[in-house]
Protein backbone atom coordinates (compact mmCIF):
# COMPACT_ATOMS: atom_id res chain seq x y z
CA UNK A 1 -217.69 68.15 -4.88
CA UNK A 2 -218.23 70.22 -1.95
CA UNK A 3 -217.52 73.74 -1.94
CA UNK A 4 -214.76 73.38 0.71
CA UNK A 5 -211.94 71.22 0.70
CA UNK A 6 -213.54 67.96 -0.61
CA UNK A 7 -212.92 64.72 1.26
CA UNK A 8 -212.28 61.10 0.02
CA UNK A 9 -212.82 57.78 2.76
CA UNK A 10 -211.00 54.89 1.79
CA UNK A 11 -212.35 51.46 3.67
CA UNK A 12 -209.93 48.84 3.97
CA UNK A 13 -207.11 51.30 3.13
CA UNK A 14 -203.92 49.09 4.36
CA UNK A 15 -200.40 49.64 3.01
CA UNK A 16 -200.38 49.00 -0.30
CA UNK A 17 -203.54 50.53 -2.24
CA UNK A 18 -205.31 52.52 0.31
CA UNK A 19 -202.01 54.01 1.05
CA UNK A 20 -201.67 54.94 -2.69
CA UNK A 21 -204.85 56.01 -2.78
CA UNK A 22 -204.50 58.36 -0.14
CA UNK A 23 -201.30 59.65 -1.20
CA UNK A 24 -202.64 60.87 -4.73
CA UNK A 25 -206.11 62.13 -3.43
CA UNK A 26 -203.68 63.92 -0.47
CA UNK A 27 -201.75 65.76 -3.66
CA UNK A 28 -205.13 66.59 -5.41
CA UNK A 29 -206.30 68.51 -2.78
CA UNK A 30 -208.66 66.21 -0.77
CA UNK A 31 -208.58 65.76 2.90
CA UNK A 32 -208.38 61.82 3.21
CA UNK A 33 -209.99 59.61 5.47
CA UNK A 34 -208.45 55.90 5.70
CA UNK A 35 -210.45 52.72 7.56
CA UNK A 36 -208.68 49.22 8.54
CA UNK A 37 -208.75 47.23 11.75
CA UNK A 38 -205.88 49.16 13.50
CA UNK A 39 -205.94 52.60 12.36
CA UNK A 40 -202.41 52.40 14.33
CA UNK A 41 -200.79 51.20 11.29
CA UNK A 42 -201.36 54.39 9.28
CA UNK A 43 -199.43 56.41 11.98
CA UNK A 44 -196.29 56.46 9.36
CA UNK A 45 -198.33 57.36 6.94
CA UNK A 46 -200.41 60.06 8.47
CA UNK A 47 -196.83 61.62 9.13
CA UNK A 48 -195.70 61.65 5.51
CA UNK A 49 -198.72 63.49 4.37
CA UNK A 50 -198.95 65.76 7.01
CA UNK A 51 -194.80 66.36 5.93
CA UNK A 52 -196.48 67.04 2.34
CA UNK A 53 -199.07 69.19 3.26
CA UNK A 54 -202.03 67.06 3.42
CA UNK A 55 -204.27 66.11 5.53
CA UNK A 56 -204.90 62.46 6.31
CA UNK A 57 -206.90 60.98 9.50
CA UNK A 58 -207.02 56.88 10.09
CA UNK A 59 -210.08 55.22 11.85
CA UNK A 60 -209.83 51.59 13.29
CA UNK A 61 -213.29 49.88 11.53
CA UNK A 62 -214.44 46.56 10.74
CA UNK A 63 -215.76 46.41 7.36
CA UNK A 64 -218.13 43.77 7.87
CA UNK A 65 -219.70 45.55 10.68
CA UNK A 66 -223.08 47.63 9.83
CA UNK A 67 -223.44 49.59 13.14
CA UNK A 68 -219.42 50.41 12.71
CA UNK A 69 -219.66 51.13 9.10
CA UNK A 70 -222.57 54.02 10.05
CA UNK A 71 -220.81 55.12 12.88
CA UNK A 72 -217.48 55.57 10.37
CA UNK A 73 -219.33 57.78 8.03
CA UNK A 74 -220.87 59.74 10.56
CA UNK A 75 -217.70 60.24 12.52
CA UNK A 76 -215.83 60.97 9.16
CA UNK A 77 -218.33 63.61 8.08
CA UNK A 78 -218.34 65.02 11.28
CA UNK A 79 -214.37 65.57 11.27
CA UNK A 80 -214.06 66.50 7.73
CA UNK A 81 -216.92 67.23 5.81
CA UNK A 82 -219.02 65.63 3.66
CA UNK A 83 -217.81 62.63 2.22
CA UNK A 84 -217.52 63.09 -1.73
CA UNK A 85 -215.37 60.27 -2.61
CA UNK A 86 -216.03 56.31 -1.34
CA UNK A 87 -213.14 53.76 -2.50
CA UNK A 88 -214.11 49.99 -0.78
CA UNK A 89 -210.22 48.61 -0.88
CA UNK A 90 -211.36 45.75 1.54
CA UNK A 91 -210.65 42.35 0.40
CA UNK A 92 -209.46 39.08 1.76
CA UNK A 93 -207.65 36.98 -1.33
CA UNK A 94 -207.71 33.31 -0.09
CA UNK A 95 -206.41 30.30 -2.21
CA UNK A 96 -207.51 27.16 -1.06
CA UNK A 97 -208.79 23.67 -3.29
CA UNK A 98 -212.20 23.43 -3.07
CA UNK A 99 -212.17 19.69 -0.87
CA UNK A 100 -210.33 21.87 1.98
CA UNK A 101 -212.48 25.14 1.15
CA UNK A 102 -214.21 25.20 5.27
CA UNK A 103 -217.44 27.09 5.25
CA UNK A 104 -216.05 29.39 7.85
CA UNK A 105 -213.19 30.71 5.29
CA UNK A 106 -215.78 31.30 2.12
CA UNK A 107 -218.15 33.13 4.71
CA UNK A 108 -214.85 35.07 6.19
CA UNK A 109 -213.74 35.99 2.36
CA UNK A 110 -217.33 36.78 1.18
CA UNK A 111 -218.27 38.83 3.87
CA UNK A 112 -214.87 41.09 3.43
CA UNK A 113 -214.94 41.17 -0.15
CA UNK A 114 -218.84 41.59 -1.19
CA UNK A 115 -220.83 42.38 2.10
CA UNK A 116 -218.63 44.73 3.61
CA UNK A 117 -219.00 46.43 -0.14
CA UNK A 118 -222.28 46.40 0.04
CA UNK A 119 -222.33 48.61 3.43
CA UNK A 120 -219.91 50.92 2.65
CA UNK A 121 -221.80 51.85 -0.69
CA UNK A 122 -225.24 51.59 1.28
CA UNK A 123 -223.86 54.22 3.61
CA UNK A 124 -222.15 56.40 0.76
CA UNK A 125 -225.26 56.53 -0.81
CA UNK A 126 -227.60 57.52 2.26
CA UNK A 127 -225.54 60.70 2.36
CA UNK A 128 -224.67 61.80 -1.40
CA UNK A 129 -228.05 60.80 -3.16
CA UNK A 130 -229.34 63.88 -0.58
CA UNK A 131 -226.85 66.06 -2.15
CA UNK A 132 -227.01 64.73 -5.55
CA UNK A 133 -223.62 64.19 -6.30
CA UNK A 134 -220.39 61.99 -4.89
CA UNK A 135 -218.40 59.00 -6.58
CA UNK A 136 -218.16 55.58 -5.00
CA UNK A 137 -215.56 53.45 -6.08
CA UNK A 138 -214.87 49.37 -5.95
CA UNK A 139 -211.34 47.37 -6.05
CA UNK A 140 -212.02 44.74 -8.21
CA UNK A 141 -209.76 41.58 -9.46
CA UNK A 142 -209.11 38.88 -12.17
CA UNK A 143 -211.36 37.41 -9.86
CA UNK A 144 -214.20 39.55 -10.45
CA UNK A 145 -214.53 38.80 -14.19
CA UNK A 146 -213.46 34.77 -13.99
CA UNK A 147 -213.33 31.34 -11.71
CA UNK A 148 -209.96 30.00 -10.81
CA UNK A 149 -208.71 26.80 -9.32
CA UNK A 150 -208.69 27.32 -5.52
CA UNK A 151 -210.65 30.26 -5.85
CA UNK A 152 -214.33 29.85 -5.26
CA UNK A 153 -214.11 31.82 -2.08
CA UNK A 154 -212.59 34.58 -3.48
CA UNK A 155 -213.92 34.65 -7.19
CA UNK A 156 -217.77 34.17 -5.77
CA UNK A 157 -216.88 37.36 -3.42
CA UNK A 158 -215.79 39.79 -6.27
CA UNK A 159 -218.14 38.47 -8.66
CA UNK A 160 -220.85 39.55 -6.51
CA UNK A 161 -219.16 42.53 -5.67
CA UNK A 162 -219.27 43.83 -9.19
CA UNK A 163 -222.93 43.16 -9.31
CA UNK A 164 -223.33 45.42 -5.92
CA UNK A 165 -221.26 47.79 -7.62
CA UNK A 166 -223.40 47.99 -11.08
CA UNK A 167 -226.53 47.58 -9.33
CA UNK A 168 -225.77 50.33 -7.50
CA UNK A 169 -224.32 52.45 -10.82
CA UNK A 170 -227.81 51.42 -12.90
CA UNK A 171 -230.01 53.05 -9.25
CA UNK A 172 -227.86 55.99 -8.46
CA UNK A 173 -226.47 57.13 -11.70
CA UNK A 174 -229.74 58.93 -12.79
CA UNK A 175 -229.46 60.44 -9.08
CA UNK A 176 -226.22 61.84 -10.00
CA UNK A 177 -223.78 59.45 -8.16
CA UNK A 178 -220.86 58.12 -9.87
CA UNK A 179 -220.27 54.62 -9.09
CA UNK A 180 -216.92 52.77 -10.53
CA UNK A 181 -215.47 49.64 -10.37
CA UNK A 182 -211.68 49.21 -11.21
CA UNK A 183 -210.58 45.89 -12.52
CA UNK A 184 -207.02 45.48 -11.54
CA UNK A 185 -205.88 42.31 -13.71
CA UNK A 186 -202.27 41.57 -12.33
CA UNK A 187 -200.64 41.41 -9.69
CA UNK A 188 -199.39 45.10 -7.92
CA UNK A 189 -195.93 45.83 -6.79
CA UNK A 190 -196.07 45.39 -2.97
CA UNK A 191 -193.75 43.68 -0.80
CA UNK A 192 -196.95 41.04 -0.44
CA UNK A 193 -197.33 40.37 -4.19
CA UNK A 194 -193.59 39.83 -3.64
CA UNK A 195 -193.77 37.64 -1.27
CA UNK A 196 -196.39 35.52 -2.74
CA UNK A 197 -195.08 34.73 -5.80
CA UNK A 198 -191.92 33.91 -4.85
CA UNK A 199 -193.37 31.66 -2.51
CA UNK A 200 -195.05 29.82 -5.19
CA UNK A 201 -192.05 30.02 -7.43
CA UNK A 202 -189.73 28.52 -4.52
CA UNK A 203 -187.23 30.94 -5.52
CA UNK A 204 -186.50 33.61 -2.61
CA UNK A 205 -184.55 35.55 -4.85
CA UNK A 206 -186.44 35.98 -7.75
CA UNK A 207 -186.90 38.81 -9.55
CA UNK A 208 -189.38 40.94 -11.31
CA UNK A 209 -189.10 42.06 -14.77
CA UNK A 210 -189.65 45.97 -14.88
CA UNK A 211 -193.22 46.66 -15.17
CA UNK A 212 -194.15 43.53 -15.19
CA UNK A 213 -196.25 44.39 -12.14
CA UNK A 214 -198.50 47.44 -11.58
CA UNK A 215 -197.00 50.47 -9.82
CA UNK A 216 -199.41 51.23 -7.08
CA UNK A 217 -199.15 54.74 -8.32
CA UNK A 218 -201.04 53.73 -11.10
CA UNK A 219 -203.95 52.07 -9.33
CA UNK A 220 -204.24 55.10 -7.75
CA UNK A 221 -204.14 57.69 -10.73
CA UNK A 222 -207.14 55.20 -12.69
CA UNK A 223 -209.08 55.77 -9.27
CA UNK A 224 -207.94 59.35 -9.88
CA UNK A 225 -208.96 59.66 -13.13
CA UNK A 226 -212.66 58.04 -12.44
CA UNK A 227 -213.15 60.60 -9.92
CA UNK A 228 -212.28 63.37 -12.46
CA UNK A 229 -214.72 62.60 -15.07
CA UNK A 230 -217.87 64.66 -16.27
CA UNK A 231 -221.38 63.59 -16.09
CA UNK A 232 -221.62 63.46 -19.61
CA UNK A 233 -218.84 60.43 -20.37
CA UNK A 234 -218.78 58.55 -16.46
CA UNK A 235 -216.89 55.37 -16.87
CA UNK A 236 -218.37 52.15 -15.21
CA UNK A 237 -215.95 49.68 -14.91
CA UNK A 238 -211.86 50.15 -16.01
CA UNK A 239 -209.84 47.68 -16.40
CA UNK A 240 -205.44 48.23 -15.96
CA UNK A 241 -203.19 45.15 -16.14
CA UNK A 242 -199.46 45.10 -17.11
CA UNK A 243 -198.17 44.37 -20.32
CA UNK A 244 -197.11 41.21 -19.96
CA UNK A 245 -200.64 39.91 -18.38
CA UNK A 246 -201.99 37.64 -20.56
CA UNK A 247 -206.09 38.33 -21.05
């Protein structure tokens, strides 16, 4: 941590996680920086922190962009401080069968879901393994552990996202960078996830049973909790599901 107020970046922080995210690392004291295409759409959000206290600053940023991805660090530490916390949130979840998979869409999905990973924690790391110390943190899925049908875009995306994020936890780790990848097996409880499955059900008014799906609160205290850790017991990879998921 830095000896002033530290500061967390969240890339692909839309409304659902990187919101949560930003709200809990807002209440533990960080100043938060949060990345998507229209930085715009964090206006209401930037308002309810700054109602609470906090400070919270959006950037517009394409994730699969190198030269923006630089230029978003460098801006960020130069507003805020030195960036102590990295959480890659970006992610593009596309279910299609494989005879109508285009090449266009599994490029699209892999280079949102594993490149732009692989920037963010290339960056991250070009300005904490100076300083010896930082966390840098990875969204992961059901997808990163396992093949579905209508999911080789996706699944081949995370899966190689997890190995970016323990090749980079094997090279930094002895540098003193914490590097973390959160497995979240479920779906969360967004108005998306909502959406979706009702969708798929063909039921518009279905309903959820409680906890059935994960509170985005709770992704956001297991990123929390990573963050918190000692040197001495750093968690790789966490997995949270609900308790109805079947494993």
């Amino acid at each position: 941590m830095s000896d002033t107020q530290p500061v967390a970046l969240a890339i692909g922080a839309g409304d659902a996680i990187g919101a949560a995210f930003a709200r809990r690392f807002c209440a533990g004291g960080y100043s938060v920086a949060v990345a998507r295409r229209d930085a715009s759409m964090s206006d209401e959000l930037i308002q309810e922190i700054a109602d609470s206290g906090g400070t919270l600053k959006a950037y517009s940023s394409d994730a699969r962009d190198e030269e923006a991805c630089a230029q978003l660090f460098d801006t960020v530490e130069r507003d805020l401080g030195p960036i102590d916390v990295v959480l890659y949130n970006a992610g593009a979840n596309a279910r299609k069968p494989i005879l109508e998979t285009e090449a266009k869409l599994f490029r699209r999905v892999w280079e949102l879901s594993c490149f732009g990973g692989f920037l963010a924690g290339r960056e991250a790391a070009r300005r904490m393994v100076p300083r010896g110390q930082g966390t840098i943190l990875f969204t992961g899925a059901t997808a990163s552990l396992r093949g579905g049908p209508g999911f080789a875009a996706f699944a081949s995306a995370k899966f190689g996202l997890r190995a970016v994020a323990q090749s980079l936890a094997r090279e930094l780790g002895p540098m003193g960078i914490h590097v973390a990848h959160l497995v979240i097996d479920g779906g969360v409880d967004s108005p998306a996830i909502h959406a979706r499955r009702r969708a798929a059900a063909g039921d518009d008014d279905l309903e959820f049973p409680e906890d059935s799906l994960i509170d985005l609160a709770s992704v956001a205290e297991a990123f929390w909790t990573l963050t918190q850790q000692k040197r001495d017991g750093w968690t790789h990879e966490l997995d949270i599901r609900p308790f109805v998921e079947p494993w």
